[in-house]
C-alpha atoms as a PDB file:
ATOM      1  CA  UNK A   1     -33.551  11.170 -65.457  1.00  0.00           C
ATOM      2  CA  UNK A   2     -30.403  11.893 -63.518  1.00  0.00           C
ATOM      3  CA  UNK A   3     -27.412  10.945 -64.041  1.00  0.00           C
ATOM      4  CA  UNK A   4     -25.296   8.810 -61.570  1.00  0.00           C
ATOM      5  CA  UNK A   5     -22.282  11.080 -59.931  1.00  0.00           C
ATOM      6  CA  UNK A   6     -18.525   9.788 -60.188  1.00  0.00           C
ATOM      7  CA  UNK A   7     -17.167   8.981 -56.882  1.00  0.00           C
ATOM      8  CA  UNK A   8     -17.127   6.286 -54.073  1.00  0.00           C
ATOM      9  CA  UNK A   9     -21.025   7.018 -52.964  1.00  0.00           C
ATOM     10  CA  UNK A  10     -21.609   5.055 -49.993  1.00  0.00           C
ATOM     11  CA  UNK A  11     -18.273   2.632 -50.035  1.00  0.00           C
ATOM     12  CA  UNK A  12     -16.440   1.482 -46.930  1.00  0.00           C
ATOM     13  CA  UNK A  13     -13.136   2.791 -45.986  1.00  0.00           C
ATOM     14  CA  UNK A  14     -10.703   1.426 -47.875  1.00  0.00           C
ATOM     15  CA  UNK A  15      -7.625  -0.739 -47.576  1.00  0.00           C
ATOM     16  CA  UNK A  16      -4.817   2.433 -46.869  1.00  0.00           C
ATOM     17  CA  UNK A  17      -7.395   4.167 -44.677  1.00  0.00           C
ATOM     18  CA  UNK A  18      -7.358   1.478 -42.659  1.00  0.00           C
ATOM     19  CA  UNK A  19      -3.967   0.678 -42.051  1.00  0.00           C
ATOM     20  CA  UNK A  20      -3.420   4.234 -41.320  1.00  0.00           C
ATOM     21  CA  UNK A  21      -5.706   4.107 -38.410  1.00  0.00           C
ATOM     22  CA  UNK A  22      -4.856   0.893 -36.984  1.00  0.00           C
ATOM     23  CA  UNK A  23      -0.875   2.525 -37.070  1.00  0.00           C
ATOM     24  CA  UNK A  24      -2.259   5.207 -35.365  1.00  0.00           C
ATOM     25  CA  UNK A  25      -3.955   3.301 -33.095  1.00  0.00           C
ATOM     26  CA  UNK A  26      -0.220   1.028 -32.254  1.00  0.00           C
ATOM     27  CA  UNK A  27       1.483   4.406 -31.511  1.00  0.00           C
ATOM     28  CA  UNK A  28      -0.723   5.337 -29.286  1.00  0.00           C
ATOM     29  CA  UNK A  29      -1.033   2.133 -27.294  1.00  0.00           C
ATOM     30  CA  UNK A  30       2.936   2.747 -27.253  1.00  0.00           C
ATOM     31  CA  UNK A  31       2.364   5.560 -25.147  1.00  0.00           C
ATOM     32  CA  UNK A  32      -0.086   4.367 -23.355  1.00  0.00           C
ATOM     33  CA  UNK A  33       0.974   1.509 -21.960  1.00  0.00           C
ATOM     34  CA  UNK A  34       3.454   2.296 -19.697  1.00  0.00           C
ATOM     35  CA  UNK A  35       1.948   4.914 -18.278  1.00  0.00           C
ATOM     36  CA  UNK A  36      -0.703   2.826 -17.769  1.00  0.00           C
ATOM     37  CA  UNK A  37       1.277   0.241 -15.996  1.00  0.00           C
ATOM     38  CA  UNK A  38       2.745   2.659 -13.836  1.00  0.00           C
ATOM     39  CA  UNK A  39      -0.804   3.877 -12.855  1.00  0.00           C
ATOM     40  CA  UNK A  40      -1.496   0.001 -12.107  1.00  0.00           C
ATOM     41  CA  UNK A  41       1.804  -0.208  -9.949  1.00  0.00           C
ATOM     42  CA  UNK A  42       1.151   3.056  -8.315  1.00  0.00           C
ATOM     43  CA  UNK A  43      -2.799   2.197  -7.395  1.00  0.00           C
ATOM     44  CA  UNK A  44      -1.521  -1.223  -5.701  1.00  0.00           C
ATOM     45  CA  UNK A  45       0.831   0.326  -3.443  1.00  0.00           C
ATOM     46  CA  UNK A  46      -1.207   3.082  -2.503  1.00  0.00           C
ATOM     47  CA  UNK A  47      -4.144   1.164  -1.627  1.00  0.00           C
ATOM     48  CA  UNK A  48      -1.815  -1.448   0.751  1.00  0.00           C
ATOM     49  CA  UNK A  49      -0.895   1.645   2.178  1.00  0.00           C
ATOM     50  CA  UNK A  50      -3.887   3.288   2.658  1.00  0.00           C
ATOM     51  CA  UNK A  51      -5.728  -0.042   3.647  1.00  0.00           C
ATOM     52  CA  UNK A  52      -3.123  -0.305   6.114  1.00  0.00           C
ATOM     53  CA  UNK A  53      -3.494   3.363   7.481  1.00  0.00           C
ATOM     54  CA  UNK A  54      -7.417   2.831   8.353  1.00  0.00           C
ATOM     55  CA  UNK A  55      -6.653  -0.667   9.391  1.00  0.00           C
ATOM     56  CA  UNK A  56      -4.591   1.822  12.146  1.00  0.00           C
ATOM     57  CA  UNK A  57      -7.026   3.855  12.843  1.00  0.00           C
ATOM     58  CA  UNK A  58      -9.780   1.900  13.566  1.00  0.00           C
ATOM     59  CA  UNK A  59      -7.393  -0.167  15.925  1.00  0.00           C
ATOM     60  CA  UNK A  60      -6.631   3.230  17.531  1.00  0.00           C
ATOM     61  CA  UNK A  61     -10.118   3.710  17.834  1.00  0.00           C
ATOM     62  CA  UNK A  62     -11.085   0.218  19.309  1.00  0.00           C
ATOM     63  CA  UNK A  63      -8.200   0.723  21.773  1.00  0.00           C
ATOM     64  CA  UNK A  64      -9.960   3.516  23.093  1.00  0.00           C
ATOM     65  CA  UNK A  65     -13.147   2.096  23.156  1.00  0.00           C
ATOM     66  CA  UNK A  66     -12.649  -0.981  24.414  1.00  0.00           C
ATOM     67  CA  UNK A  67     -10.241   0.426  27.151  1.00  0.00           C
ATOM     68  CA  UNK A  68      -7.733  -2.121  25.809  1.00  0.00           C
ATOM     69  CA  UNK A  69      -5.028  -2.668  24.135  1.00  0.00           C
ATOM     70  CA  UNK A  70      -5.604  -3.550  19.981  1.00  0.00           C
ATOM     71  CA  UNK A  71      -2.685  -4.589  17.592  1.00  0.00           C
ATOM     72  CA  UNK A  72      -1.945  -4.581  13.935  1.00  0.00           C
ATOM     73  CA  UNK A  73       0.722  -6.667  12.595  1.00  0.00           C
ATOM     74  CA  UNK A  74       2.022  -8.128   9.393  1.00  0.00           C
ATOM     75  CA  UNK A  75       2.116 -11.642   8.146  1.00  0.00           C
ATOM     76  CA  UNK A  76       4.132 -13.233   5.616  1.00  0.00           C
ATOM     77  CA  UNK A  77       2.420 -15.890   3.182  1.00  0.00           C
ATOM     78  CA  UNK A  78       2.211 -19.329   4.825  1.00  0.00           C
ATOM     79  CA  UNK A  79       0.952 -22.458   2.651  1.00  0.00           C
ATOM     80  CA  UNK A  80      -2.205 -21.331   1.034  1.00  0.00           C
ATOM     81  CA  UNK A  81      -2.082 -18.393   3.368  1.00  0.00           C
ATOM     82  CA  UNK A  82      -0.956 -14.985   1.722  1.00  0.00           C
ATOM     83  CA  UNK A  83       0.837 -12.238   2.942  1.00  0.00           C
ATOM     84  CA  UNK A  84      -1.554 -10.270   4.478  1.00  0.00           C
ATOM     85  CA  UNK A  85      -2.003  -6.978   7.206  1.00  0.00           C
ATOM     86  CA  UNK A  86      -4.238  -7.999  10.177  1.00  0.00           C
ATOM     87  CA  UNK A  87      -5.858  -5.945  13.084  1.00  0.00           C
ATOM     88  CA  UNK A  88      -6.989  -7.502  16.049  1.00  0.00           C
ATOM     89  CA  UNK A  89      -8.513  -6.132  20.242  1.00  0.00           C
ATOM     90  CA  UNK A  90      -6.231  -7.792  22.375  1.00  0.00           C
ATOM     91  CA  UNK A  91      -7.726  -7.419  26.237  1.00  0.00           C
ATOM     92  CA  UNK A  92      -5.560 -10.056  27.375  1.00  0.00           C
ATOM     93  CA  UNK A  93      -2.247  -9.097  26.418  1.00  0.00           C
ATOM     94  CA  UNK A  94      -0.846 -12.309  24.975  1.00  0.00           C
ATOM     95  CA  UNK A  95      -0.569 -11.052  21.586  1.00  0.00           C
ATOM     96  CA  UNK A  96      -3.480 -13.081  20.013  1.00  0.00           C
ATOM     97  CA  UNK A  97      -7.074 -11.948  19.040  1.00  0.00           C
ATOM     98  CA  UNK A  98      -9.947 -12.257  21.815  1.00  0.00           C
ATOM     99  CA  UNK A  99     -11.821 -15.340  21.077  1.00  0.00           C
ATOM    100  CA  UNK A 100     -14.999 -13.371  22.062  1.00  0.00           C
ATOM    101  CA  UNK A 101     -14.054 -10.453  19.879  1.00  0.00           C
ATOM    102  CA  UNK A 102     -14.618  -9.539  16.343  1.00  0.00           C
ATOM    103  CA  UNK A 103     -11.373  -8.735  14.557  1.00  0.00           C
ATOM    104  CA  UNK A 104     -10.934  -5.585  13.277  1.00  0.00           C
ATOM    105  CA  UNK A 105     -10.051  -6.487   9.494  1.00  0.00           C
ATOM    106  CA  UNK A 106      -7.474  -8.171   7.365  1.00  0.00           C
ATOM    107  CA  UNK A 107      -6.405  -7.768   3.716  1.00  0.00           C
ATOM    108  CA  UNK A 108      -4.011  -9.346   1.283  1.00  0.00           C
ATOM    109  CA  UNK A 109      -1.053  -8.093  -0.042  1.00  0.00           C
ATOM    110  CA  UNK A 110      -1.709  -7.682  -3.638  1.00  0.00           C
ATOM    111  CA  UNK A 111      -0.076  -9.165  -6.453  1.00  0.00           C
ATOM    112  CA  UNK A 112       3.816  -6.810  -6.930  1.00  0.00           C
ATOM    113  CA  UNK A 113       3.663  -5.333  -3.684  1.00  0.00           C
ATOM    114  CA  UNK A 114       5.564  -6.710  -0.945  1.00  0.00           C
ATOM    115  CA  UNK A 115       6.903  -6.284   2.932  1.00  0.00           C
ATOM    116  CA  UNK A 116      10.019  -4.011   1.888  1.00  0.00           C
ATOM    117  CA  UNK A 117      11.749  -1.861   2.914  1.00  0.00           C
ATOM    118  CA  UNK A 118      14.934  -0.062   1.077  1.00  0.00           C
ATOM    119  CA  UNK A 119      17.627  -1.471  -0.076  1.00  0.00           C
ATOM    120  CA  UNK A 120      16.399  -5.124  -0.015  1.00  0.00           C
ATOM    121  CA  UNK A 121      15.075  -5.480   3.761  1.00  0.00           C
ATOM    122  CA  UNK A 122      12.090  -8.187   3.110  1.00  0.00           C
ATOM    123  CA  UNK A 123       9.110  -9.612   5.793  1.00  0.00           C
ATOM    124  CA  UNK A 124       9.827  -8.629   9.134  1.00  0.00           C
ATOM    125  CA  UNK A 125      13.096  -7.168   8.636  1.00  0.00           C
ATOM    126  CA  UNK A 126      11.270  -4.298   6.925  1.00  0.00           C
ATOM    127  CA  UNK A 127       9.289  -2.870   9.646  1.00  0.00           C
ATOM    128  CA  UNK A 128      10.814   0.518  11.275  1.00  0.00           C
ATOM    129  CA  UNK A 129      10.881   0.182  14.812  1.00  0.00           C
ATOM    130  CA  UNK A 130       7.193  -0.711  16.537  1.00  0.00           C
ATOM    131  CA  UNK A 131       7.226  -2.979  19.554  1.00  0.00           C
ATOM    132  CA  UNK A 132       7.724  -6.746  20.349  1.00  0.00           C
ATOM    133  CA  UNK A 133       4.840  -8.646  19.561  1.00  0.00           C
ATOM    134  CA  UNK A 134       3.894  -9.816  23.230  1.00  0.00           C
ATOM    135  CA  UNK A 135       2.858 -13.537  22.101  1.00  0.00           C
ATOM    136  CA  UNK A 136       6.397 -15.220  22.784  1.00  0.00           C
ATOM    137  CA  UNK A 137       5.068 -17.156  19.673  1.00  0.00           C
ATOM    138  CA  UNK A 138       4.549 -14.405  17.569  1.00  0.00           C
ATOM    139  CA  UNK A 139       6.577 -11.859  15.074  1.00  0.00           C
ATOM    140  CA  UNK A 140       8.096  -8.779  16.172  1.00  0.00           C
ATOM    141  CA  UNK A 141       7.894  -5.337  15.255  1.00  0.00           C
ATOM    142  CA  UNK A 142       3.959  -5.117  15.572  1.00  0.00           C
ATOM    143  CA  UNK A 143       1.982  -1.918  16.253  1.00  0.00           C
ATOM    144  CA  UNK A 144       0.262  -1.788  19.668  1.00  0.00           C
ATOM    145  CA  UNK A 145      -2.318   1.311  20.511  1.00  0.00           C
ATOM    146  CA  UNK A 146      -3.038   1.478  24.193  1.00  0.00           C
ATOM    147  CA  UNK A 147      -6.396   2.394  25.926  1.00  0.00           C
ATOM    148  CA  UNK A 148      -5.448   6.028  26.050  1.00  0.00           C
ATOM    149  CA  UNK A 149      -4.861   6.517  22.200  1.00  0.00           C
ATOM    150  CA  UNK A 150      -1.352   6.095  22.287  1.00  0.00           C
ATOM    151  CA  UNK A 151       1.153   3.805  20.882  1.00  0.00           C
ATOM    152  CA  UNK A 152       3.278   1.493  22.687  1.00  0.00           C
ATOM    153  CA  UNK A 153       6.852   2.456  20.336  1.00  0.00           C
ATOM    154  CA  UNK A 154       6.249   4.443  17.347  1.00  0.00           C
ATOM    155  CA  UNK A 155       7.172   2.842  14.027  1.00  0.00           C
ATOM    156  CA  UNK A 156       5.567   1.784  11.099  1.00  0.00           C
ATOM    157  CA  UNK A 157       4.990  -1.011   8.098  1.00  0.00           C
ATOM    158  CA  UNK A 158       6.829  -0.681   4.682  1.00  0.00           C
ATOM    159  CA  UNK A 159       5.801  -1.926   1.281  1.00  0.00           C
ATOM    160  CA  UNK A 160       7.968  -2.299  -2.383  1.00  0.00           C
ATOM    161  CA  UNK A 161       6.445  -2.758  -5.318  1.00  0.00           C
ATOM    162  CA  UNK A 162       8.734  -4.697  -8.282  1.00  0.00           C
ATOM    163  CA  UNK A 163       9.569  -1.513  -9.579  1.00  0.00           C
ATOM    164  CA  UNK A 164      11.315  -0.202  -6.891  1.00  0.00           C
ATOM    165  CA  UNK A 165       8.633   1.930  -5.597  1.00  0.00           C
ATOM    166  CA  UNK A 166       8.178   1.992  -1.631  1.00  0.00           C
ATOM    167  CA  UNK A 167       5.927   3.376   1.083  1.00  0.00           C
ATOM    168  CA  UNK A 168       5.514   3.266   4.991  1.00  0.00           C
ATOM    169  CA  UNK A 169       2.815   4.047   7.462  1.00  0.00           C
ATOM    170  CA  UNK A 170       4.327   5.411  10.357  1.00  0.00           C
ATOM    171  CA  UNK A 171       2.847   6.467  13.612  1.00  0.00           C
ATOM    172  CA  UNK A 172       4.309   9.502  15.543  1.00  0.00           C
ATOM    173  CA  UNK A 173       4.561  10.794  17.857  1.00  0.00           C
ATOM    174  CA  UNK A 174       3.298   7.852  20.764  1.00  0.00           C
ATOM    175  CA  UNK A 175       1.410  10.038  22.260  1.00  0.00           C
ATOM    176  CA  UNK A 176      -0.705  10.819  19.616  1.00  0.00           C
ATOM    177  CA  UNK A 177      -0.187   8.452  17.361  1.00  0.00           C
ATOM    178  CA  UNK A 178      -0.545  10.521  14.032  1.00  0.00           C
ATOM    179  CA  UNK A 179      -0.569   7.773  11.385  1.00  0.00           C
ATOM    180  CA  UNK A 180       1.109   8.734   7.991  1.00  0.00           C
ATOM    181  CA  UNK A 181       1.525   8.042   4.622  1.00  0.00           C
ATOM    182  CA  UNK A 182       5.260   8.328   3.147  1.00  0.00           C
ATOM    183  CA  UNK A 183       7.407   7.655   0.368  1.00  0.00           C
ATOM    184  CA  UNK A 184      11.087   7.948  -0.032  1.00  0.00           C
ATOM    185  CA  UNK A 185      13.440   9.970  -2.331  1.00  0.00           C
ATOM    186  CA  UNK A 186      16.549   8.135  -3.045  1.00  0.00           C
ATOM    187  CA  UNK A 187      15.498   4.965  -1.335  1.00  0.00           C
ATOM    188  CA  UNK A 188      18.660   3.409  -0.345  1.00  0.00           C
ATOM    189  CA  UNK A 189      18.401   3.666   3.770  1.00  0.00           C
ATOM    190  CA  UNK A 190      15.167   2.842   5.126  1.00  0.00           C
ATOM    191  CA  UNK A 191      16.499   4.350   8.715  1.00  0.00           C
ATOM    192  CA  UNK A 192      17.121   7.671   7.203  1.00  0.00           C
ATOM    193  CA  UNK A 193      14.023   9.033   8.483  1.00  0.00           C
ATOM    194  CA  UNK A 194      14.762  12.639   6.018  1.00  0.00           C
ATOM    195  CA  UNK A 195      14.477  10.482   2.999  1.00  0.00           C
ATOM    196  CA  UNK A 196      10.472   9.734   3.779  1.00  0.00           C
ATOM    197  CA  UNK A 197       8.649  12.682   3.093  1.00  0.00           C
ATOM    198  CA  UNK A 198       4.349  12.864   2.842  1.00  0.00           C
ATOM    199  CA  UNK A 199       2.682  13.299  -0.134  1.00  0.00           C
ATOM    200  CA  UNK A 200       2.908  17.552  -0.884  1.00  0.00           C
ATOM    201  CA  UNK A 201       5.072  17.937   1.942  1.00  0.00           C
ATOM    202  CA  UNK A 202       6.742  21.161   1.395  1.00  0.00           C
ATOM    203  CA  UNK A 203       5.641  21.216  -1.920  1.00  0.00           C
ATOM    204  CA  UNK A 204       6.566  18.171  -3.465  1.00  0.00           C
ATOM    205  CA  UNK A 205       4.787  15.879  -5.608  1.00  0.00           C
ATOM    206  CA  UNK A 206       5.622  11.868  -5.067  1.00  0.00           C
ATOM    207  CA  UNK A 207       7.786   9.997  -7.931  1.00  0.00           C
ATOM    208  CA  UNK A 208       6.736   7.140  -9.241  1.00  0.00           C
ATOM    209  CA  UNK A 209       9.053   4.490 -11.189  1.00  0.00           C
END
């Protein structure tokens, strides 16, 4: 008959084994993390952004075919309201969506991400230029695309994250109304129009905080 062999045979893992893995594991979740939260950040203010540039578009588009005017504006939280982006056709001109007319989308801000603009410009104070909303009721600084494809003042939305992070849509030039993603460098004059650059624009990669 054979003999047993020395040794652990089919044992577990034992006691040091394991706390050698689980400090593994902590050191890696110490790296992980922020990058992860950055990601998180980054994805939020991105997809306001790019939520907002199709929102754009398609009002651009319905502007065209509906051989009327269509607006997008901002709008800050209001009692169980939230902040949220909002497209609308606007045959009438008075600045309010057609009764008769399906709106053309609206989306929340999401949690983080705010209308901001750098330094500290906040809600309507943010937007860069755009046109006066033409409900006498109504916020100014909205984007309005005429029949013809066009855009009534060029301009665009901004959005800051808690971190410091910020982007715009802008539209330019009115005749065409290219819409654009951008981000600034040093972030401390929202008016300095060389500070917003495009994603790979001459090279360069955006910075995230």
């Amino acid at each position: 008959m054979n003999k047993p062999q020395p040794g652990r045979g089919h044992g577990g893992f034992t006691l040091i084994e394991m706390i050698v893995v689980m400090a593994l594991m902590i050191i890696l979740l110490l790296f992980a993390v922020p990058a992860l939260l950055t990601s998180m950040r980054q994805g939020k203010i991105r997809g306001t952004a790019t939520e907002t540039a199709t929102l754009m578009r398609l009002a651009r588009l319905e502007a065209i075919k509906r051989s009327c005017t269509s607006i997008v504006r901002i709008a800050e939280a209001v009692d169980a309201n939230p902040a949220h982006v909002e497209g609308f056709p606007d045959c009438d001109g008075d600045g309010l969506a057609d009764a008769n007319k399906p709106t053309l989308g609206s989306f929340p801000l999401p949690n983080g991400v705010h209308f901001l603009a750098p330094p500290n410009l906040a809600a309507e104070d943010s937007v860069g230029g755009l046109s006066t909303d033409p409900n006498p009721d109504g916020d100014a600084n909205v984007a309005i695309f005429q029949p013809d494809g066009s855009i009534r003042d060029i301009g665009g939305f901004r959005f800051g994250d808690d971190a410091g992070n910020f982007l715009e849509v802008w539209v330019a030039p009115a005749a065409t109304a290219r819409i654009e993603i951008h981000k600034c460098r040093a972030c401390t004059d929202a008016t300095d129009r060389t500070d917003w650059y495009a994603a790979g624009e001459g090279g360069e990669a955006w910075q995230w905080k």
